[in-house]
N, C-alpha and C. Protein backbone atom coordinates (compact mmCIF):
# COMPACT_ATOMS: atom_id res chain seq x y z
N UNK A 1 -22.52 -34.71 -0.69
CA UNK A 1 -21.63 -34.00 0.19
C UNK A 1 -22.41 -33.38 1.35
N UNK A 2 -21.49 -33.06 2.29
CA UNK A 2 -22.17 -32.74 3.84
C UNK A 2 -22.17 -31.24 3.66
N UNK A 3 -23.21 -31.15 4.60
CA UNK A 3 -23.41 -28.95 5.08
C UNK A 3 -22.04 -28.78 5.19
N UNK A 4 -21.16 -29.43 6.33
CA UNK A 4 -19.95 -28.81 6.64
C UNK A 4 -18.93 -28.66 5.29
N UNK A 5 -19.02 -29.49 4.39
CA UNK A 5 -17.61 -29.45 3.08
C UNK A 5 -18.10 -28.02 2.67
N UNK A 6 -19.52 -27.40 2.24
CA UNK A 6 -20.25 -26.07 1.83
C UNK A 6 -20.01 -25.05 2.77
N UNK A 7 -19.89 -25.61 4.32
CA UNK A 7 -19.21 -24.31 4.74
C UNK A 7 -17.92 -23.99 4.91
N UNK A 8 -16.86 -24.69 4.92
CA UNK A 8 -15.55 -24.92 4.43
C UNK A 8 -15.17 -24.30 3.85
N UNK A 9 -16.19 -24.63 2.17
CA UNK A 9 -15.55 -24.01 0.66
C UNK A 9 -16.01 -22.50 1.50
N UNK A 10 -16.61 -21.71 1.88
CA UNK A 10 -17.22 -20.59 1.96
C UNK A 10 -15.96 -19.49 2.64
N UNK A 11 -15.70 -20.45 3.88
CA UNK A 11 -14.87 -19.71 4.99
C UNK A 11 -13.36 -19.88 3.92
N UNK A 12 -13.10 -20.82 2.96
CA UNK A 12 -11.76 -20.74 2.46
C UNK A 12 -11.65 -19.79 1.08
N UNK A 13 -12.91 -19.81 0.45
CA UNK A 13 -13.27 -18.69 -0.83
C UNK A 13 -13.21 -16.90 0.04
N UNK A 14 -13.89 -17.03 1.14
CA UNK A 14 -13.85 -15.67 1.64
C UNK A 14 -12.12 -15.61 1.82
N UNK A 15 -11.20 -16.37 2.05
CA UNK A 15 -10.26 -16.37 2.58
C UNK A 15 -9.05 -15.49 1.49
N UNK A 16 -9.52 -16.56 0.37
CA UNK A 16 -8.81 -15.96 -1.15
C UNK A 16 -9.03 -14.82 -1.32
N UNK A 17 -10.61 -14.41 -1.42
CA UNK A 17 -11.06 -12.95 -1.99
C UNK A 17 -10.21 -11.64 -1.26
N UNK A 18 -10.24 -12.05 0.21
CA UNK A 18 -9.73 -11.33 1.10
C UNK A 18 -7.86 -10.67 0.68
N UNK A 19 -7.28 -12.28 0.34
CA UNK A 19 -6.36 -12.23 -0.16
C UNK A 19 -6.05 -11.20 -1.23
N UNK A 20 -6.54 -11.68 -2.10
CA UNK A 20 -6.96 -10.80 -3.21
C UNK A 20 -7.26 -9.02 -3.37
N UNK A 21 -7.30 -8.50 -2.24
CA UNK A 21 -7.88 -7.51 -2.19
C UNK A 21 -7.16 -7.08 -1.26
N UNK A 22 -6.40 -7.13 -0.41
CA UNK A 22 -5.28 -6.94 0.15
C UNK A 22 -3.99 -6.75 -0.19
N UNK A 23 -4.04 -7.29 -1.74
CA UNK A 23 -2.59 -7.51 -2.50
C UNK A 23 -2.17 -6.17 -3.21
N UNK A 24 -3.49 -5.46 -3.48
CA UNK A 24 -3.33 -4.17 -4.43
C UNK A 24 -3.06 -4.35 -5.80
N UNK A 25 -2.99 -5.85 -6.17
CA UNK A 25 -2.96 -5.73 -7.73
C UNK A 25 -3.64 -5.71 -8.82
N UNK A 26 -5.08 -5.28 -7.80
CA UNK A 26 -6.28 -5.24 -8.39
C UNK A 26 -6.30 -4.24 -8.59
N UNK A 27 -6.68 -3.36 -9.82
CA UNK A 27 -7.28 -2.15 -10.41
C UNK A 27 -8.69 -2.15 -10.92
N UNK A 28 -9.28 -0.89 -10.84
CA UNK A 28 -11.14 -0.57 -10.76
C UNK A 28 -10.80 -0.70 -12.38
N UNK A 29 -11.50 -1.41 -12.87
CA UNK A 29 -11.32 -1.64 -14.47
C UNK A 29 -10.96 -2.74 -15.45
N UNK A 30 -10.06 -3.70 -14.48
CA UNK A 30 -9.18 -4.48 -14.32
C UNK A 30 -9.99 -5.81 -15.20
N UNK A 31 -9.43 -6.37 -16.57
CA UNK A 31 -10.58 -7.90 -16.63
C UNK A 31 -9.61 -8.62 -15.85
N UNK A 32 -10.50 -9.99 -15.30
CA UNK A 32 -10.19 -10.98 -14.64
C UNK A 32 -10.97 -12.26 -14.87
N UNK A 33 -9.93 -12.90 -15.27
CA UNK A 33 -10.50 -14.37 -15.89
C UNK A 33 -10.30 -15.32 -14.93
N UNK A 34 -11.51 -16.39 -14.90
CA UNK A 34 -12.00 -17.24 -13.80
C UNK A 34 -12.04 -18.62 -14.30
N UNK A 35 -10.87 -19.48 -13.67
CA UNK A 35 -10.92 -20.76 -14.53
C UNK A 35 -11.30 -21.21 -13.24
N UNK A 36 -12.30 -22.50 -13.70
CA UNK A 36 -12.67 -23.13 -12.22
C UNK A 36 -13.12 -24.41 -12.59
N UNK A 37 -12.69 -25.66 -11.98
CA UNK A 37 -13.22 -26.90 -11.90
C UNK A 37 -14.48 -27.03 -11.20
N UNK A 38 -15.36 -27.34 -10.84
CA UNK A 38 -16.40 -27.57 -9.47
C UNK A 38 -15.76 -28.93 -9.33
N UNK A 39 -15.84 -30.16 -10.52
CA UNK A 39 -15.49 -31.34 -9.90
C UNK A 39 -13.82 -31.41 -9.16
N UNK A 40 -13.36 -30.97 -9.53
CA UNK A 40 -11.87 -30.27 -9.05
C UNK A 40 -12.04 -29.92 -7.31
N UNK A 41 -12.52 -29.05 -7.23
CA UNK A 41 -13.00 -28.74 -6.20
C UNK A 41 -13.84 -29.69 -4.86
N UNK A 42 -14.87 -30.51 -5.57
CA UNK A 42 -15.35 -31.63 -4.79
C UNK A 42 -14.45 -33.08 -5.04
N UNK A 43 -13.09 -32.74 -5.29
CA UNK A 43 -12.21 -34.39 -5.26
C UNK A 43 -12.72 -35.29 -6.13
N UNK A 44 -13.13 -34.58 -7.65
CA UNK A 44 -13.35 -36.26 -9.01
C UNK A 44 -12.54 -34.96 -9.85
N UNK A 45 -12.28 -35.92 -11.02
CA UNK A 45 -11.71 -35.30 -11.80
C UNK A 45 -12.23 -34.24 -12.79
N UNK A 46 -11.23 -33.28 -13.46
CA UNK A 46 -11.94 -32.40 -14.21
C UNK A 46 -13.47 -32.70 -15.25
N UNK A 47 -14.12 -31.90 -15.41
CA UNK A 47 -15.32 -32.31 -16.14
C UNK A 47 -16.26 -33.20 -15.88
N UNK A 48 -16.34 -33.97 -14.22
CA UNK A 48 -16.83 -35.47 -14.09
C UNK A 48 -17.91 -35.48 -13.48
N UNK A 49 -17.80 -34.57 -12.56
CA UNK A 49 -18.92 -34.11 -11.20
C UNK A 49 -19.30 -32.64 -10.92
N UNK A 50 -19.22 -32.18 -12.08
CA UNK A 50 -19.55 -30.23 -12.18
C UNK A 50 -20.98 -30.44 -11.35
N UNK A 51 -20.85 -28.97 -10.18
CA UNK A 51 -21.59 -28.45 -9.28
C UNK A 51 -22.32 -27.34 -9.27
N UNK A 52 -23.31 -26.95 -9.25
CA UNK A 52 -24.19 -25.87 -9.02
C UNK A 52 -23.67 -25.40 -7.88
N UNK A 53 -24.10 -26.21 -6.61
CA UNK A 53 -23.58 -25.61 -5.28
C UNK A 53 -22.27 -25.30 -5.00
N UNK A 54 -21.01 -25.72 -5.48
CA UNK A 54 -20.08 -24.98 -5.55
C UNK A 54 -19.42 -24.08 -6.53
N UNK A 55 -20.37 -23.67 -7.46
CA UNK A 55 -20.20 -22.83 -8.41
C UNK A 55 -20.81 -21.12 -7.69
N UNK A 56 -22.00 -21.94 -6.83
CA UNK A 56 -22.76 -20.72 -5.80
C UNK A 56 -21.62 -19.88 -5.34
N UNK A 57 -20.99 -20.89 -4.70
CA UNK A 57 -20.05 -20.42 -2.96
C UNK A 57 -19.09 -19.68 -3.78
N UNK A 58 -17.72 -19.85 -5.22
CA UNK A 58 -16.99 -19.13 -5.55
C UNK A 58 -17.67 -17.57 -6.21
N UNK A 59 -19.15 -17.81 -6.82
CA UNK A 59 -19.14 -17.09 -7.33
C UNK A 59 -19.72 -15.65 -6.79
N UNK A 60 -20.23 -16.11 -5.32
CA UNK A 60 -20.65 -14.94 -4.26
C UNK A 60 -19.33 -14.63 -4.01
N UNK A 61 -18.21 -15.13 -4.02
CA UNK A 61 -16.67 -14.76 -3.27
C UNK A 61 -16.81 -13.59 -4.30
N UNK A 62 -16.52 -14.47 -5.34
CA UNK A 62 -15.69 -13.56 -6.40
C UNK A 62 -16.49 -11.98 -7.28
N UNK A 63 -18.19 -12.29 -7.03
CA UNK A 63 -19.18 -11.13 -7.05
C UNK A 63 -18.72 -9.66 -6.20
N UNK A 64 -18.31 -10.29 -4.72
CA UNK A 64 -17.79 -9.61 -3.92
C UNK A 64 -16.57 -8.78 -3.82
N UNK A 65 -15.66 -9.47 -4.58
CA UNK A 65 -14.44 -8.89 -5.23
C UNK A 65 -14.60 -8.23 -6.14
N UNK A 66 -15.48 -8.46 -7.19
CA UNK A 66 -16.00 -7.48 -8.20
C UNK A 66 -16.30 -5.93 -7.80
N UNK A 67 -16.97 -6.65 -6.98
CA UNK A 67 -17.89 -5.23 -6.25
C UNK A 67 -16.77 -4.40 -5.38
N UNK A 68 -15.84 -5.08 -4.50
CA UNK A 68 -15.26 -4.46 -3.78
C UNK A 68 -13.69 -3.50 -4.83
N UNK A 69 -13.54 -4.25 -5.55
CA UNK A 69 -12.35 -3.82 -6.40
C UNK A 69 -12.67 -2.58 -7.57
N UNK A 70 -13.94 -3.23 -8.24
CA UNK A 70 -14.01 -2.55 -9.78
C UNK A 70 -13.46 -4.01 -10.55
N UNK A 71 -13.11 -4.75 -10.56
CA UNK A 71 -12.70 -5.08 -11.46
C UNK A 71 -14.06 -5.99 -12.35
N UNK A 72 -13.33 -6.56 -13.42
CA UNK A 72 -14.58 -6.66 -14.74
C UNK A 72 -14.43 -8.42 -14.78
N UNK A 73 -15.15 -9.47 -14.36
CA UNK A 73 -14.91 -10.82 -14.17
C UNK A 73 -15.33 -11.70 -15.52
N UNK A 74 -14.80 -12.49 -15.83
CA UNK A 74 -15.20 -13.44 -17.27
C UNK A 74 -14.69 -14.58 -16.79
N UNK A 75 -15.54 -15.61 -16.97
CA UNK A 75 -15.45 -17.10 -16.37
C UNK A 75 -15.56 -17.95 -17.70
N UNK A 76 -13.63 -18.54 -17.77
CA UNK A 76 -13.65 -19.35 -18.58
C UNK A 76 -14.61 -20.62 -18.82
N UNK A 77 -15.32 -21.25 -19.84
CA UNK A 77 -15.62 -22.13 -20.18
C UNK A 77 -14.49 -23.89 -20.14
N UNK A 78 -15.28 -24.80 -20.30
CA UNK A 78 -14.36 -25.63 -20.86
C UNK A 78 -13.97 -25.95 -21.64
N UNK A 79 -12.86 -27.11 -22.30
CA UNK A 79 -12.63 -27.33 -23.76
C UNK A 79 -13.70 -27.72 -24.35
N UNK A 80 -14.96 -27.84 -24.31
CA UNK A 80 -15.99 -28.46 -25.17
C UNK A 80 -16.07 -27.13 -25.72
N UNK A 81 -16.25 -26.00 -25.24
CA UNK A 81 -16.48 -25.07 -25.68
C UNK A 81 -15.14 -23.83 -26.00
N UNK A 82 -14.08 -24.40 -26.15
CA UNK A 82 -12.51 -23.79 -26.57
C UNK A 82 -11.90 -22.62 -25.88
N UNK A 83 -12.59 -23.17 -24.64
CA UNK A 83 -12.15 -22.17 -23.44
C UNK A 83 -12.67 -20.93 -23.57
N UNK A 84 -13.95 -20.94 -24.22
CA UNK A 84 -14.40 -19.34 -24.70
C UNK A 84 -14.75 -18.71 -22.98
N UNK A 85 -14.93 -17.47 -23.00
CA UNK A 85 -15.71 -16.60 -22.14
C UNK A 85 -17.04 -16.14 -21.78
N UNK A 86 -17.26 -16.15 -20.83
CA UNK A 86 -18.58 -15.67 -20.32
C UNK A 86 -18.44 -14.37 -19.30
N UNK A 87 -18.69 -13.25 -19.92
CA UNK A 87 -18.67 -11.56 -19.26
C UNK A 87 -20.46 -11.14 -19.55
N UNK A 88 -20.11 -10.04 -18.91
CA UNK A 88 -21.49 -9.33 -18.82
C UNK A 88 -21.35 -8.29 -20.52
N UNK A 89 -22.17 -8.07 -21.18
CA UNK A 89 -22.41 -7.25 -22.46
C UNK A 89 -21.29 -6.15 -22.44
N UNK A 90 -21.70 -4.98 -21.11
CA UNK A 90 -20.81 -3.96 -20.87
C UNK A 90 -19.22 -4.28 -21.34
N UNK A 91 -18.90 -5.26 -20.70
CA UNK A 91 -17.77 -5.57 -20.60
C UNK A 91 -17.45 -5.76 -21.82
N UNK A 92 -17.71 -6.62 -22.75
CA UNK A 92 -17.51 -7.18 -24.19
C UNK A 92 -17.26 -5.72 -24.62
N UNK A 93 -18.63 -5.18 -24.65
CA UNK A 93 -18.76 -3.58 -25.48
C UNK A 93 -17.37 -2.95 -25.20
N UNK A 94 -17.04 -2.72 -23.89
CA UNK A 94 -15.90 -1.51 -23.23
C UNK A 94 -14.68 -2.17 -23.92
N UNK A 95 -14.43 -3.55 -24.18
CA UNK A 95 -13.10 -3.93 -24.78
C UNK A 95 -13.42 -4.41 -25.99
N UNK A 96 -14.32 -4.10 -26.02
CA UNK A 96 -14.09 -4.20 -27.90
C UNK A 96 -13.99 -6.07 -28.38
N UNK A 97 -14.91 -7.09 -28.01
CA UNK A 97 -14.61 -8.13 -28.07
C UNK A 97 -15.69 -8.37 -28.72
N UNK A 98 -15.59 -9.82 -29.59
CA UNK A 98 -16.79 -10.04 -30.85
C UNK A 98 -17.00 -11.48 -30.39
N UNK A 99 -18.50 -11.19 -29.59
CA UNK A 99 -19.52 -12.11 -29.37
C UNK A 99 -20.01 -13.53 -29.65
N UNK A 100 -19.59 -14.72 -29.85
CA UNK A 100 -19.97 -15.95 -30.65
C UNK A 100 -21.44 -16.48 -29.60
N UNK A 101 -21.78 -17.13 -30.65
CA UNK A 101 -23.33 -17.96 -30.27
C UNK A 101 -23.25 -19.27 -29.46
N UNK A 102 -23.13 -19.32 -28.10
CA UNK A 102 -23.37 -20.37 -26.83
C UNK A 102 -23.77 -20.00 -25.62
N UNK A 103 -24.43 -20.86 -25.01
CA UNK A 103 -24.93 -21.19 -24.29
C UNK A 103 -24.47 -21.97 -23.47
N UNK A 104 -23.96 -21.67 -22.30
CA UNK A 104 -22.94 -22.59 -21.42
C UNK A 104 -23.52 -23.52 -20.64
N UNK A 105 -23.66 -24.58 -20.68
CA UNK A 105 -24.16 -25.51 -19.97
C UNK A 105 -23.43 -26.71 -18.94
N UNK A 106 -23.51 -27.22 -17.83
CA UNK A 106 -22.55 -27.84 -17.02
C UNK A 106 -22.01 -29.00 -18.36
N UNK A 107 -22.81 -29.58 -18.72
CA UNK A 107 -21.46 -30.81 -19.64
C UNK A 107 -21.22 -29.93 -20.96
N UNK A 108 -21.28 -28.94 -21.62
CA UNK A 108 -20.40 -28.09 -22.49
C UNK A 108 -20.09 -26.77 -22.14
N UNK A 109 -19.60 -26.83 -21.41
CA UNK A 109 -19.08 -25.10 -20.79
C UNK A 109 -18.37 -25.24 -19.28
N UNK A 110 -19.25 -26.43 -18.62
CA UNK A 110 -18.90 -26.46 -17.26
C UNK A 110 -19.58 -25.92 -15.85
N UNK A 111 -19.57 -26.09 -15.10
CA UNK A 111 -21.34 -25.76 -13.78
C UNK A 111 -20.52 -24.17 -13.63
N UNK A 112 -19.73 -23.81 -13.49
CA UNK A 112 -18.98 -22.27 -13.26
C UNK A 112 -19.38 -21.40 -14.69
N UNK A 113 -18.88 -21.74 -15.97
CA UNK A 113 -19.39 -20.86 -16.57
C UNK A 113 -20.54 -20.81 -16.43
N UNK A 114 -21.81 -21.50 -16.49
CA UNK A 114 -22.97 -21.83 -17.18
C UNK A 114 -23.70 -21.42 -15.87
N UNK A 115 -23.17 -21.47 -14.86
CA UNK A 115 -23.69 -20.58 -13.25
C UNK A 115 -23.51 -19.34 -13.36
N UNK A 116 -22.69 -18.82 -14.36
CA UNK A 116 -22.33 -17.17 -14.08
C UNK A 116 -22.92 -16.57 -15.17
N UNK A 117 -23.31 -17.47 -16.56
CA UNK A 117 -24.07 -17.33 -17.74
C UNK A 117 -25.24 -16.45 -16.99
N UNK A 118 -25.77 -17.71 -16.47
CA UNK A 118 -27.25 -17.52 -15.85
C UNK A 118 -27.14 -16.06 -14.71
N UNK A 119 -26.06 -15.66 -13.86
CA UNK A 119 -25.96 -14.43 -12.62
C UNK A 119 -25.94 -12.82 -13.26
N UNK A 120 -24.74 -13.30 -14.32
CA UNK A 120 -24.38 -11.86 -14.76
C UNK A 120 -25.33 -11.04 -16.12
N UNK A 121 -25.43 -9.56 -15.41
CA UNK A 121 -26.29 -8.72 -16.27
C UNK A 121 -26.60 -9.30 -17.82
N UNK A 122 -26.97 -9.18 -18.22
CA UNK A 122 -27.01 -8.95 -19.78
C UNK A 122 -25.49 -9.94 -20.32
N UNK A 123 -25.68 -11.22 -19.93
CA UNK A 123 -24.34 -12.17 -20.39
C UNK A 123 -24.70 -12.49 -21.50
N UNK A 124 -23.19 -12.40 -22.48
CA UNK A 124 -22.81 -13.13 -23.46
C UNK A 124 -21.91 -13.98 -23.13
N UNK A 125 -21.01 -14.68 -24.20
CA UNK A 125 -20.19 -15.52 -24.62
C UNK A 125 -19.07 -14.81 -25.78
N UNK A 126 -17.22 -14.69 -25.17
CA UNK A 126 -16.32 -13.86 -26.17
C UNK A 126 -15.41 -15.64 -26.37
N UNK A 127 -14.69 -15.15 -27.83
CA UNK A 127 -13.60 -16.82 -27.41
C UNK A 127 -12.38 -16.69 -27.05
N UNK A 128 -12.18 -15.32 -26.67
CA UNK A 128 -10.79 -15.00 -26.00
C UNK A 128 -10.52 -13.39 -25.60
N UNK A 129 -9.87 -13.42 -24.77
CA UNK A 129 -9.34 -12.11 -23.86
C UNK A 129 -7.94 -12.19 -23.91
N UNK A 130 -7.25 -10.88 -23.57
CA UNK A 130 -6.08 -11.12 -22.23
C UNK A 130 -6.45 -9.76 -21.37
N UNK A 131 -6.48 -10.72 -20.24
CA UNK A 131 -6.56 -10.71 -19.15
C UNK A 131 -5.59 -9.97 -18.37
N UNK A 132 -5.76 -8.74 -16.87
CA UNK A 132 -4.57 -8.18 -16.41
C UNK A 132 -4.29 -9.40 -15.14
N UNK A 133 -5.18 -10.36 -14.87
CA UNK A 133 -5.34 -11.10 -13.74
C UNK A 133 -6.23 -12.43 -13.69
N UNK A 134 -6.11 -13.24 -13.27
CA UNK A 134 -7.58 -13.98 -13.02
C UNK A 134 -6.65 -15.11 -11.85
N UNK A 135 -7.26 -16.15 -11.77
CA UNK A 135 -7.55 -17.29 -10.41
C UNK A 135 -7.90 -18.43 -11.57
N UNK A 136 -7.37 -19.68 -10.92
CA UNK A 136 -7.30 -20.75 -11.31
C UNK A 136 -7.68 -22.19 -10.66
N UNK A 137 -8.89 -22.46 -10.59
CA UNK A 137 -8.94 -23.53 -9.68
C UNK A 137 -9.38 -24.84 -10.10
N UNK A 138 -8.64 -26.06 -9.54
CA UNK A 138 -8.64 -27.23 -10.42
C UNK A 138 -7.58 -27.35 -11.57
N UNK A 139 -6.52 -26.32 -12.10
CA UNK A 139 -5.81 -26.23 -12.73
C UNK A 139 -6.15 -26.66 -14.49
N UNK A 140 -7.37 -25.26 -14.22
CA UNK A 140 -7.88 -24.94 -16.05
C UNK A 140 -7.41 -24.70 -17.11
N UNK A 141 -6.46 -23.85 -16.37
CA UNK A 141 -5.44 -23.34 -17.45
C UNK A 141 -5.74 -22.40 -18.22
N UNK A 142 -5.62 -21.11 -17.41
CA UNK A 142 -6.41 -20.16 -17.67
C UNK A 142 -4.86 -18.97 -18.63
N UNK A 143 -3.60 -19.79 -18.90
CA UNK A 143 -2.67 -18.71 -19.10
C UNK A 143 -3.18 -18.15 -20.50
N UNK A 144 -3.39 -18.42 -21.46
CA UNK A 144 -3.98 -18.77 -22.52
C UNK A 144 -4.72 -17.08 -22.75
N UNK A 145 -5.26 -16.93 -21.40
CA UNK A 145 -6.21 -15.59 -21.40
C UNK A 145 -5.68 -14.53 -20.80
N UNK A 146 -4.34 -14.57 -20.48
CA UNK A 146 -3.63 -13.47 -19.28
C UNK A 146 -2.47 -12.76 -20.72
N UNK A 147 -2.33 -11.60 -19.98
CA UNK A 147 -1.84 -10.46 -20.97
C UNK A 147 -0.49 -11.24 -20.96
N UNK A 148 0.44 -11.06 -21.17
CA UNK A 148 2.02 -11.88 -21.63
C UNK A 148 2.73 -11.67 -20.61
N UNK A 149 2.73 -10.76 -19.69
CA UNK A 149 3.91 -11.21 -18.62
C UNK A 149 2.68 -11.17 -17.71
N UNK A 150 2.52 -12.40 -16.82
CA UNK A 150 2.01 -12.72 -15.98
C UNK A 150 3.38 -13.56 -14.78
N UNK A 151 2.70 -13.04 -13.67
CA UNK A 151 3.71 -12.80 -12.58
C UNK A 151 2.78 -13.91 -11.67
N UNK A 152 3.09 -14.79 -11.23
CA UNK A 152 2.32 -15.51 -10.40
C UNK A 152 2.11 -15.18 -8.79
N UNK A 153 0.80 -14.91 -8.02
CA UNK A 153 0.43 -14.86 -7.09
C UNK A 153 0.13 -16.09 -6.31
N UNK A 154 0.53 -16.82 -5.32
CA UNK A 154 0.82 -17.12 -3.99
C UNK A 154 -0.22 -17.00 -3.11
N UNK A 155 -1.42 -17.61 -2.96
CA UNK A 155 -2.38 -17.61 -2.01
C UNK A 155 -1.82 -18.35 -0.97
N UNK A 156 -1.64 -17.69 0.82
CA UNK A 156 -1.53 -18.59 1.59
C UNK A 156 -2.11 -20.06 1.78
N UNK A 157 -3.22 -19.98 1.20
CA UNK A 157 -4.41 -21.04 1.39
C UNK A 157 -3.84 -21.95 -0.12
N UNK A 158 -3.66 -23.13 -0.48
CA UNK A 158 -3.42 -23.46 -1.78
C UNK A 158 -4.11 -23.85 -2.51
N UNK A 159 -5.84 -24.45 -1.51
CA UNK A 159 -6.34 -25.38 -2.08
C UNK A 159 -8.03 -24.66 -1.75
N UNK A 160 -8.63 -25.16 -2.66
CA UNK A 160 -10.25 -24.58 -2.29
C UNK A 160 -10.85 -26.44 -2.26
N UNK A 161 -11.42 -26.72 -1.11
CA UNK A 161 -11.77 -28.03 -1.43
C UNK A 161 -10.42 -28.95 -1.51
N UNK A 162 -10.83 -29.68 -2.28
CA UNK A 162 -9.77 -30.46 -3.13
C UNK A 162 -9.15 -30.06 -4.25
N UNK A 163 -9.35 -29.00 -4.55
CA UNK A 163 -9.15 -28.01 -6.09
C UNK A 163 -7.44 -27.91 -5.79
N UNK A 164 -6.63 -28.05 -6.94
CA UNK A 164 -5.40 -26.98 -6.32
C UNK A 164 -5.71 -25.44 -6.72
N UNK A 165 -5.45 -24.47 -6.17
CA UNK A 165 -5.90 -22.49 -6.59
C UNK A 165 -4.51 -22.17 -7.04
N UNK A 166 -4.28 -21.57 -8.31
CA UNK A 166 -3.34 -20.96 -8.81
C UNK A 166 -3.70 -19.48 -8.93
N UNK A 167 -2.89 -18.35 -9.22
CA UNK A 167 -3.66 -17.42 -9.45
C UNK A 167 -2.54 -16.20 -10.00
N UNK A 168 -2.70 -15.37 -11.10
CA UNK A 168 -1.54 -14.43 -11.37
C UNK A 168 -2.00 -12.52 -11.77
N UNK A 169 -1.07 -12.27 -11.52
CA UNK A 169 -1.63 -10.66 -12.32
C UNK A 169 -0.81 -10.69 -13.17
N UNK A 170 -0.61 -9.48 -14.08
CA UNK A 170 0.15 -8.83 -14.98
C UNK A 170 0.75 -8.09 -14.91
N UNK A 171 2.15 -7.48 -15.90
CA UNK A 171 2.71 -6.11 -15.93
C UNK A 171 2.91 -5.77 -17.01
N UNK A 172 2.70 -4.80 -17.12
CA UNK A 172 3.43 -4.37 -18.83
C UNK A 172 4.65 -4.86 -19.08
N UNK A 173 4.50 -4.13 -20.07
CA UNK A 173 5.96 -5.67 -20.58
C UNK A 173 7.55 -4.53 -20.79
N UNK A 174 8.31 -4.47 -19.99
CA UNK A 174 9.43 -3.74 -19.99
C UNK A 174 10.23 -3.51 -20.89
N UNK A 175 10.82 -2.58 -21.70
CA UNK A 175 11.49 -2.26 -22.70
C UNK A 175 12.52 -1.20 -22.32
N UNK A 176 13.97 -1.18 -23.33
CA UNK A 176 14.72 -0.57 -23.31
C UNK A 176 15.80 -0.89 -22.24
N UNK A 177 16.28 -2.04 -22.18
CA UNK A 177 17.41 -2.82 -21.84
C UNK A 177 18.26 -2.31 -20.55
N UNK A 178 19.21 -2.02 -19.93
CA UNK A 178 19.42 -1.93 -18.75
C UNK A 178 19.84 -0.70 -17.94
N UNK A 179 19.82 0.51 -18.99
CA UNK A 179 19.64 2.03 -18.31
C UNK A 179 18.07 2.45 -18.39
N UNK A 180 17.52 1.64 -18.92
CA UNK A 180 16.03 2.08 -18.92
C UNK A 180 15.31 2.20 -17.14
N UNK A 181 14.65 3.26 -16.78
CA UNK A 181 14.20 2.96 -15.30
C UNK A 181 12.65 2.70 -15.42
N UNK A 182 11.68 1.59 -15.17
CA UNK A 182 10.62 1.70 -14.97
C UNK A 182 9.66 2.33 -13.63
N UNK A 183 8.70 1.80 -13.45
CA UNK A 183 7.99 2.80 -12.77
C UNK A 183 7.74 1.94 -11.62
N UNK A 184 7.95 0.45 -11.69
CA UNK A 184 8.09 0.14 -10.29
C UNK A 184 8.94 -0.19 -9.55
N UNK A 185 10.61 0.25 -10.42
CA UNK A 185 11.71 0.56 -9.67
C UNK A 185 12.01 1.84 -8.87
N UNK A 186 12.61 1.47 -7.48
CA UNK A 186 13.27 2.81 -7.27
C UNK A 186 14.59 3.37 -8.02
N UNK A 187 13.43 4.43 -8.57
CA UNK A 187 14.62 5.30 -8.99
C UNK A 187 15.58 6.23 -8.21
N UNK A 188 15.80 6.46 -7.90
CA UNK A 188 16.71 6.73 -6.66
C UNK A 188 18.02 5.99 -6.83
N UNK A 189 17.38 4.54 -6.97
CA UNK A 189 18.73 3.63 -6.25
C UNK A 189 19.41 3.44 -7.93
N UNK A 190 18.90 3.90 -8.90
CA UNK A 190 19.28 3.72 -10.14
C UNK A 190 20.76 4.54 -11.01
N UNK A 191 21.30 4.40 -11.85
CA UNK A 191 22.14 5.46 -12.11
C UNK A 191 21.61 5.89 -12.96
N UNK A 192 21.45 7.87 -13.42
CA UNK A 192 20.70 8.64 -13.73
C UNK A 192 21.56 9.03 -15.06
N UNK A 193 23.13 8.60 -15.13
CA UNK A 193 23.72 9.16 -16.00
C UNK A 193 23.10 8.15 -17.11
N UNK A 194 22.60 9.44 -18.00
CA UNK A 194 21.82 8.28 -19.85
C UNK A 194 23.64 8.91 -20.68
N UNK A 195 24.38 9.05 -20.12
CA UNK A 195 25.40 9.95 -21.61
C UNK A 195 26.48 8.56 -21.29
């Protein structure tokens, strides 16, 4: 591949993050799970042509979002490895998640986990989360790891590369049927009579 496809992915990853961080549905605390093809991304099919160099370009985006948000990042693996996780120690520790023995490598884990294995502090390996958020690229199929009502987010941009980008947050999950008022309705516009 040419310099220009590497600066492309760069100017269209800054594009997402931006996105991302503009939306407000990011919270300082927040996990966020990272499903990512590289071969997806460079136009072969999943698992075929995993990349170092485009594992670089998302994962400075998404470092940056880390940094700029708070939020806590874990980069799904592939099915060789049962979609497990790759977070930094802290993270495992703060949610209470129990550790299994791998080593992510581009043909069992995939060039994204096994790139972020190698970046992040003190990395382990968890075999599952849920997630308040994460990004989807190459279509990993990351629902698997998102808390139960996941609300899908809409990147102007659709595509990173050749990748398709999916991407969702969460909400708590609403209870108490149709006089109930939650907290991101206006209440105001609600009727107040409970009798």
């Amino acid at each position: 591949m040419q310099e220009p496809f590497y600066q492309e992915l760069t100017v269209q990853m800054k594009g997402i993050q931006k996105e991302w961080q503009a939306s407000g549905r990011l919270q300082r605390g927040n996990l966020f799970v990272v499903g990512c093809s590289t071969s997806e991304v460079a136009g072969k099919s999943i698992g075929t042509a995993g990349t170092k160099e485009v594992a670089v370009i998302i994962y400075q985006a998404l470092k940056e979002l880390a940094d700029e948000t708070g939020i806590r990042l874990c980069f799904q693996c592939c099915e060789h490895l049962n979609r497990a996780l790759v977070m930094e120690r802290s993270t495992m520790i703060d949610f209470q998640f129990e550790e299994v023995s791998v080593i992510p490598v581009r043909k069992a884990g995939g060039a994204m986990a096994a790139y972020a294995f190698e970046q992040l502090e003190d990395s382990v390996v968890v075999e599952s989360v849920t997630a308040h958020a994460g990004i989807d690229i190459g279509e990993t199929m990351i629902g698997m790891h998102l808390k139960p009502v996941a609300i899908p987010f809409r990147f102007q941009q659709r595509f990173l590369g050749e990748a398709r980008v999916n991407a969702a947050y969460t909400r708590a999950k609403r209870i108490g049927g149709a006089r109930a008022v939650y907290s991101d309705d206006n209440y105001d516009s609600m009727n107040r009579d409970c009798q």
